[in-house]
Protein backbone atom coordinates (compact mmCIF):
# COMPACT_ATOMS: atom_id res chain seq x y z
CA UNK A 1 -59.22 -74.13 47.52
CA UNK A 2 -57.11 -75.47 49.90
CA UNK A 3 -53.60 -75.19 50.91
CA UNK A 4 -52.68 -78.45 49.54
CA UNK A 5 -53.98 -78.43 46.25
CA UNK A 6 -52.29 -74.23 46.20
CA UNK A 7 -48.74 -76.13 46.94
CA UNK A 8 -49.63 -78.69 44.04
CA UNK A 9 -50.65 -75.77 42.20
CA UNK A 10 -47.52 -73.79 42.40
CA UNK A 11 -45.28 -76.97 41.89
CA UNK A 12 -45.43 -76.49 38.20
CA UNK A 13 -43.86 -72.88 38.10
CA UNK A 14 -40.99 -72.28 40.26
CA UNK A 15 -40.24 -68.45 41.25
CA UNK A 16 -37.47 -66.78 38.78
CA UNK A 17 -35.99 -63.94 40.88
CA UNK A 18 -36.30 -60.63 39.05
CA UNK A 19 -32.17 -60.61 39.73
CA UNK A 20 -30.31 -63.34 39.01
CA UNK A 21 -27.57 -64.75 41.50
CA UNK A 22 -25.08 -64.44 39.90
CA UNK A 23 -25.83 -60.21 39.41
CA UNK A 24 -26.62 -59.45 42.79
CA UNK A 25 -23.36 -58.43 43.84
CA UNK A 26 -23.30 -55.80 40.84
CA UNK A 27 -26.92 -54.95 41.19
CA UNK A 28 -26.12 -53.86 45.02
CA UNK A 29 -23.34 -52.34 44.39
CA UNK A 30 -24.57 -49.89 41.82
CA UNK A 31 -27.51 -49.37 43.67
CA UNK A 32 -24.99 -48.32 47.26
CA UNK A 33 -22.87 -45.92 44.77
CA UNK A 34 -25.79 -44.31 43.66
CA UNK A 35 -27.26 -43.68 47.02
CA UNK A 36 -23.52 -41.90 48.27
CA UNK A 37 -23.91 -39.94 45.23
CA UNK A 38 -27.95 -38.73 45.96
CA UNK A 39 -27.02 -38.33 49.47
CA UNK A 40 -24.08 -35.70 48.42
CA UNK A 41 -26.52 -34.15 46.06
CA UNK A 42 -28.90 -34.15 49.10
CA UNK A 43 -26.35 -32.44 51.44
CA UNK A 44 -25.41 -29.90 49.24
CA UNK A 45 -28.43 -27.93 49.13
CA UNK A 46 -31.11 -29.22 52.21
CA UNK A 47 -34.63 -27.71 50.61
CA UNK A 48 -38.04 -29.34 50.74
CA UNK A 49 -37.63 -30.37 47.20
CA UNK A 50 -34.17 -31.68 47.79
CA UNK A 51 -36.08 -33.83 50.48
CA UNK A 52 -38.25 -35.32 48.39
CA UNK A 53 -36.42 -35.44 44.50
CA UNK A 54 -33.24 -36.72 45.78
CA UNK A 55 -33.84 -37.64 49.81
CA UNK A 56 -35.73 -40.06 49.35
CA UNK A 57 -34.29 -41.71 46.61
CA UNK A 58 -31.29 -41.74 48.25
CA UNK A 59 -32.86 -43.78 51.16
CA UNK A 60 -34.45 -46.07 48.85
CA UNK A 61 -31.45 -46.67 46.92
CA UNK A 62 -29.61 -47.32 50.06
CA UNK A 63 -31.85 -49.68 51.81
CA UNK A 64 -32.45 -52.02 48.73
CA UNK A 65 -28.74 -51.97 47.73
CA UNK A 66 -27.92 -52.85 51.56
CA UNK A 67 -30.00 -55.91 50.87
CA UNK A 68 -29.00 -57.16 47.70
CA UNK A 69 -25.33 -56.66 48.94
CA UNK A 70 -26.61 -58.82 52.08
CA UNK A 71 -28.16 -61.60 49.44
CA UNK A 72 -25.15 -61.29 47.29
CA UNK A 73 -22.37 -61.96 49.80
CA UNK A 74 -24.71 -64.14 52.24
CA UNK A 75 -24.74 -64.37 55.90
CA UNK A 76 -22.60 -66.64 57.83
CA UNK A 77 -23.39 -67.60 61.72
């Protein structure tokens, strides 16, 4: 298959973002308030288990909700 008839392929279903557009701004920032509430959770008691039930979450929650914020509010040059 080639990449040509793969474009004419995918010409009859556009994507549909798991988000809408018009939610990103709420999506991201739930997503930022949770990860300043893990990370409080995180610094009150530093463990290994802390680390990796509520550390990492944290960062995950942070990073995505950094990017939908980023998609919701756009970037001007």
């Amino acid at each position: 298959m080639s990449l040509n008839e793969v474009w004419e392929a995918a010409s009859g279903s556009p994507f549909q973002p798991l988000v809408p557009k018009d939610s990103q701004f709420f999506v991201g920032f739930c997503l930022l308030l949770l990860a300043v509430i893990f990370t409080g959770l995180f610094g009150l008691n530093r463990s290994f288990l802390s680390l990796t039930s509520v550390g990492l979450p944290a960062s995950l929650l942070f990073g995505f909700g950094s990017v939908f914020m980023i998609c919701a509010v756009g970037v001007y040059v």
